[in-house]
Protein backbone atom coordinates (compact mmCIF):
# COMPACT_ATOMS: atom_id res chain seq x y z
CA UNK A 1 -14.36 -33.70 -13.71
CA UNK A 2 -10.62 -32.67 -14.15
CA UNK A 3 -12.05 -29.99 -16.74
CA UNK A 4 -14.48 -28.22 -13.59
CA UNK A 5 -17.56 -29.19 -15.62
CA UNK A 6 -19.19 -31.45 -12.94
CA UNK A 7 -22.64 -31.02 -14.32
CA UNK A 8 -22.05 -32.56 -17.47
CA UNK A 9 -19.41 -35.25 -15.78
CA UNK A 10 -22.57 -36.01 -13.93
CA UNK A 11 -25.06 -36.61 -17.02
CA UNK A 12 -21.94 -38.96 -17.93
CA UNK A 13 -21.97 -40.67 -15.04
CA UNK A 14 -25.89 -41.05 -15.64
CA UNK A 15 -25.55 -42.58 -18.73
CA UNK A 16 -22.99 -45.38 -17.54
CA UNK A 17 -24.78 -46.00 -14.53
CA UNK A 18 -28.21 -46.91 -17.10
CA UNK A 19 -26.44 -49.19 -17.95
CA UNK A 20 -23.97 -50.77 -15.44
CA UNK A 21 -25.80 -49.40 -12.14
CA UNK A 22 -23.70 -51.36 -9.79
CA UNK A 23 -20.65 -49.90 -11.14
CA UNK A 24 -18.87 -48.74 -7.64
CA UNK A 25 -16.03 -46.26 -9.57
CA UNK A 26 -18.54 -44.41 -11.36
CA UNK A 27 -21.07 -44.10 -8.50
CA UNK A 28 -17.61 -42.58 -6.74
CA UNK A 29 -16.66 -40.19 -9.36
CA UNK A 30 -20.79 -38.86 -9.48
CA UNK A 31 -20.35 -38.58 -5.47
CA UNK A 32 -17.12 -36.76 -6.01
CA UNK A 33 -18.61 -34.75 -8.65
CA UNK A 34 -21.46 -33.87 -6.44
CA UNK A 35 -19.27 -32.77 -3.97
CA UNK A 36 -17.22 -30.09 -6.21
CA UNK A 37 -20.78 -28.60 -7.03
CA UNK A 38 -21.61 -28.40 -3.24
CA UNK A 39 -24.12 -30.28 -2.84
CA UNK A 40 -22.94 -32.56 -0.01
CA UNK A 41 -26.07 -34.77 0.52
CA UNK A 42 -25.79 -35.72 -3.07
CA UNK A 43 -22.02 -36.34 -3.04
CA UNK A 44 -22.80 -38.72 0.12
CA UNK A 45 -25.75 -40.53 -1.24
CA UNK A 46 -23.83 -42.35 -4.80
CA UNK A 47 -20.47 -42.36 -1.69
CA UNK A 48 -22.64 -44.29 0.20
CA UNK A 49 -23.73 -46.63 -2.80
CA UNK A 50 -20.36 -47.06 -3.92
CA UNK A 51 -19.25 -48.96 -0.62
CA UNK A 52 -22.29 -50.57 -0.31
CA UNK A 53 -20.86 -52.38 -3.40
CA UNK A 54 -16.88 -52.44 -3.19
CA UNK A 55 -14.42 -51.85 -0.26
CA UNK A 56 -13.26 -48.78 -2.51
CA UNK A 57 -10.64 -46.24 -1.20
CA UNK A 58 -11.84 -43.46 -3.27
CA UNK A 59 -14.97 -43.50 -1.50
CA UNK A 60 -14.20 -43.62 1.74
CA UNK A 61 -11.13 -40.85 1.18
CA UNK A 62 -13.63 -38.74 -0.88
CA UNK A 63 -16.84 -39.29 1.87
CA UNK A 64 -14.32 -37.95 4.49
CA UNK A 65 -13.09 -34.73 2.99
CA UNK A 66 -17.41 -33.96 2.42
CA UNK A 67 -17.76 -35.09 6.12
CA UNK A 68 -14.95 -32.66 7.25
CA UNK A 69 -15.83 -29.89 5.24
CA UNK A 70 -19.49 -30.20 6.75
CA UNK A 71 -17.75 -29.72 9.98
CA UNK A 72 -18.52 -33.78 10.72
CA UNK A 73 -14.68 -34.58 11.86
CA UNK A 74 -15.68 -38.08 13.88
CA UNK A 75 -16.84 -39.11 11.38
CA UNK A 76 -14.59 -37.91 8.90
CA UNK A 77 -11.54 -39.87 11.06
CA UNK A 78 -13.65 -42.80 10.62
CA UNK A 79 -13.47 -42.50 6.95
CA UNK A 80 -9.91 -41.78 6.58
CA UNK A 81 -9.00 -44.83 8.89
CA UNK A 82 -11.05 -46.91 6.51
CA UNK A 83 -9.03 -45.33 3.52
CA UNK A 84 -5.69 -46.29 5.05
CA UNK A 85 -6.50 -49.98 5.97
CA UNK A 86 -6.71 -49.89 1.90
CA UNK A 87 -3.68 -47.86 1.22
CA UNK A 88 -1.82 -46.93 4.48
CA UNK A 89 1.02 -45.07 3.16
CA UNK A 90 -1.22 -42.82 1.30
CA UNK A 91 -0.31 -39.17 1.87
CA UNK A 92 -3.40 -37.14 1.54
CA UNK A 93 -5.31 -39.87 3.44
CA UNK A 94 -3.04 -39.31 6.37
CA UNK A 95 -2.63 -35.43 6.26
CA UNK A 96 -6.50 -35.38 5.91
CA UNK A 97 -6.78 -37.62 9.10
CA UNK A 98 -4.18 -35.15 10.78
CA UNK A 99 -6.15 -32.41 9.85
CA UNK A 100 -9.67 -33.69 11.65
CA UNK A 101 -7.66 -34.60 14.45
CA UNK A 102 -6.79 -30.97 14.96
CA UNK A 103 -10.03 -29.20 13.80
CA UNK A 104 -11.42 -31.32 16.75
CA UNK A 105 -8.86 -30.08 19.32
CA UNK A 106 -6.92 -33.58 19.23
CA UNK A 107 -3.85 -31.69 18.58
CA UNK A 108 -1.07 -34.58 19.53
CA UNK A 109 -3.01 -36.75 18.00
CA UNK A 110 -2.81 -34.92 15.15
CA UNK A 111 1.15 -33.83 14.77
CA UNK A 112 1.68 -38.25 15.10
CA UNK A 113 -0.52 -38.20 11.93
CA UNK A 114 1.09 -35.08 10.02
CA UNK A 115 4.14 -36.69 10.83
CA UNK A 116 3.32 -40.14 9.48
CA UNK A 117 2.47 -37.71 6.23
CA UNK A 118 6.04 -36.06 6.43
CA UNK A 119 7.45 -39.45 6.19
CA UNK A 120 6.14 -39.85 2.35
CA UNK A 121 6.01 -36.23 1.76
CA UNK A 122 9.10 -34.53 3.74
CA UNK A 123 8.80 -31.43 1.83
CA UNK A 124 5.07 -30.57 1.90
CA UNK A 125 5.06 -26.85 2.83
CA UNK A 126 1.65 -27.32 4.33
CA UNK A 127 2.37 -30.42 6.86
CA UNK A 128 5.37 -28.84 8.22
CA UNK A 129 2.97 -25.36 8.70
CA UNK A 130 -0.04 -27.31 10.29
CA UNK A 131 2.35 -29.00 12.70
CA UNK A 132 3.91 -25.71 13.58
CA UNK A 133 -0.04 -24.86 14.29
CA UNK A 134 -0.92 -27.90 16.37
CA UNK A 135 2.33 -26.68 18.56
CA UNK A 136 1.47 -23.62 19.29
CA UNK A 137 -2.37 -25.02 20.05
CA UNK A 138 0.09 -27.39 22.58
CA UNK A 139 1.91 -24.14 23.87
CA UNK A 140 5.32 -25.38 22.45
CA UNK A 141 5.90 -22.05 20.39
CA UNK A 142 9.65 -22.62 20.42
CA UNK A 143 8.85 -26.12 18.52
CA UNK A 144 6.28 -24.01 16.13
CA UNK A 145 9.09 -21.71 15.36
CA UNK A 146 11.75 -24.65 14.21
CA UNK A 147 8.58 -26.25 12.08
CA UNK A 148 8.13 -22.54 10.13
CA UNK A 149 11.86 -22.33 9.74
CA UNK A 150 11.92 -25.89 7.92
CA UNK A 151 8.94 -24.81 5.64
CA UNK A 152 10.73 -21.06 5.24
CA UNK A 153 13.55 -22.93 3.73
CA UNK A 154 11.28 -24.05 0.59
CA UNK A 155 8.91 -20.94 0.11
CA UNK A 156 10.90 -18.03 2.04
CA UNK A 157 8.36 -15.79 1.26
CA UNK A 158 5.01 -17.41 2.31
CA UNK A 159 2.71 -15.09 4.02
CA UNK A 160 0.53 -17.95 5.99
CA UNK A 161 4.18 -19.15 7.19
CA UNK A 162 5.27 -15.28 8.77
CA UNK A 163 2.14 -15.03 9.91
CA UNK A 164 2.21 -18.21 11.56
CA UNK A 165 5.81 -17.28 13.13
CA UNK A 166 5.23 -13.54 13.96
CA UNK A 167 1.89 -15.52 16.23
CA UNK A 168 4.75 -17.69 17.93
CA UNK A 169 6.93 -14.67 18.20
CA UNK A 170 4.48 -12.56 20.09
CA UNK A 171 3.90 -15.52 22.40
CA UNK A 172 7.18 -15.46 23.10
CA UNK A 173 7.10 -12.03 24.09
CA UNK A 174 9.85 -11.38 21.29
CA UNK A 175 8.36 -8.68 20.05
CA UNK A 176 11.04 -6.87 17.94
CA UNK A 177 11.24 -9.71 15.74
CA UNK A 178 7.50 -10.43 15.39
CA UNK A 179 7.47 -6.93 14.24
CA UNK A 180 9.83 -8.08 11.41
CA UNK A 181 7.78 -11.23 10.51
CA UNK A 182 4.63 -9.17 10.06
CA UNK A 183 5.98 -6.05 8.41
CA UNK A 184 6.81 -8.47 5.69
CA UNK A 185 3.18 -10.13 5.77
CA UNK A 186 1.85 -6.44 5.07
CA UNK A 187 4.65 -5.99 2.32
CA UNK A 188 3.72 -9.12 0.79
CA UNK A 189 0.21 -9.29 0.90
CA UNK A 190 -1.42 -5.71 1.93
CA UNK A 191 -4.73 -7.24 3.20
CA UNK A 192 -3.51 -10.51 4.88
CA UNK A 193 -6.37 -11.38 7.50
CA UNK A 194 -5.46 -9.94 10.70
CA UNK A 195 -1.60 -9.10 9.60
CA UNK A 196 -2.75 -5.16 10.76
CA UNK A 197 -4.75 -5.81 14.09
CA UNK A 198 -1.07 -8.47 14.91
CA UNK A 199 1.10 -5.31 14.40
CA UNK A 200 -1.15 -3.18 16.22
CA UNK A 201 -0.91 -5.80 19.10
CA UNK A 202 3.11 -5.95 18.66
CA UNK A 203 3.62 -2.07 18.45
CA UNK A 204 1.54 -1.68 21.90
CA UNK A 205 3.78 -4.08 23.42
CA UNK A 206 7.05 -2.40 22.24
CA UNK A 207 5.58 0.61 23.53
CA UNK A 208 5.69 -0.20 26.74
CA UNK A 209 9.01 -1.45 27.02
């Protein structure tokens, strides 16, 4: 699997479960193997199997990522809850929870959860963003802003991250230094998804000042 070649991982897989078909960490690694070959019904079928036979936190963390990506993020919470009663202080179990939560609108819900995840991971450029996000979704853009900052002061020059702050700028009605933020989205990455129609927003509002 770590070498991207799922289908032959999976005739592996095959070949151990001939012979020890009750084998819960194999019938995980063909559901997770499944999964990076996107076929999700698959992936949740052997998932399924595998806790059928063994409380197994691989399972459950692995059936809730294919639940969330298929949009299923009830369900997915449920999964992830089950993951932590095995390993609680598990990071990617708790920022995956954290990320349901908000993908459902649950956005306090949520920024409790990525901070639980900050706890083990203070540094993780992506918590510190997606709480910044679940602000803003709260209409706390001032809070957003001081989240950004923190991640800004491990990758300065993160396009998601100005982005993210120019957004929280322009809600604040600061418009000068949006402008700033975005001008160095554009510099940094030309083609950034809506970078040009944000600038186009911020330069009607200067306009009219």
């Amino acid at each position: 699997i770590e070498l991207g070649k799922y289908g032959l991982a999976i005739e592996c897989f095959d070949y151990a479960l001939a012979i020890t078909p009750m084998d819960s960490h194999v019938l995980t690694q063909k559901g997770w193997a499944f999964h990076k070959l996107g076929k999700f019904k698959d992936a949740l079928e052997y998932l399924d199997r595998a806790i059928e036979i063994d409380f197994d936190f691989d399972a459950f963390h692995y059936r809730g990522i294919v639940l969330h990506e298929l949009g299923k993020y009830d369900a997915a919470i449920e999964c992830y809850d089950r993951a932590l009663e095995i390993k609680p202080d598990d990071f990617f179990s708790l920022y995956s929870k954290a990320n349901a939560l908000a993908e459902s609108g649950k956005h306090e819900d949520a920024i409790l959860y990525f901070h639980k995840a900050l706890e083990i991971n203070p540094s993780n450029v992506d918590t510190l963003n997606n709480i910044g996000v679940s602000l803003e979704c709260l209409g706390k853009h001032e809070d957003a802003i001081m989240f950004y900052d923190k991640a800004f002061s491990i990758v300065p020059n993160d396009a998601k991250l100005l982005f993210n702050k120019a957004g929280a700028l322009f809600d604040l009605k600061k418009f000068t230094e949006a402008k700033s933020m975005i001008t160095k989205v554009l510099q940094i990455e030309p083609d950034y998804t809506g970078a040009t129609e944000l600038l186009e927003q911020i330069n009607k509002q200067l306009s009219i000042k």
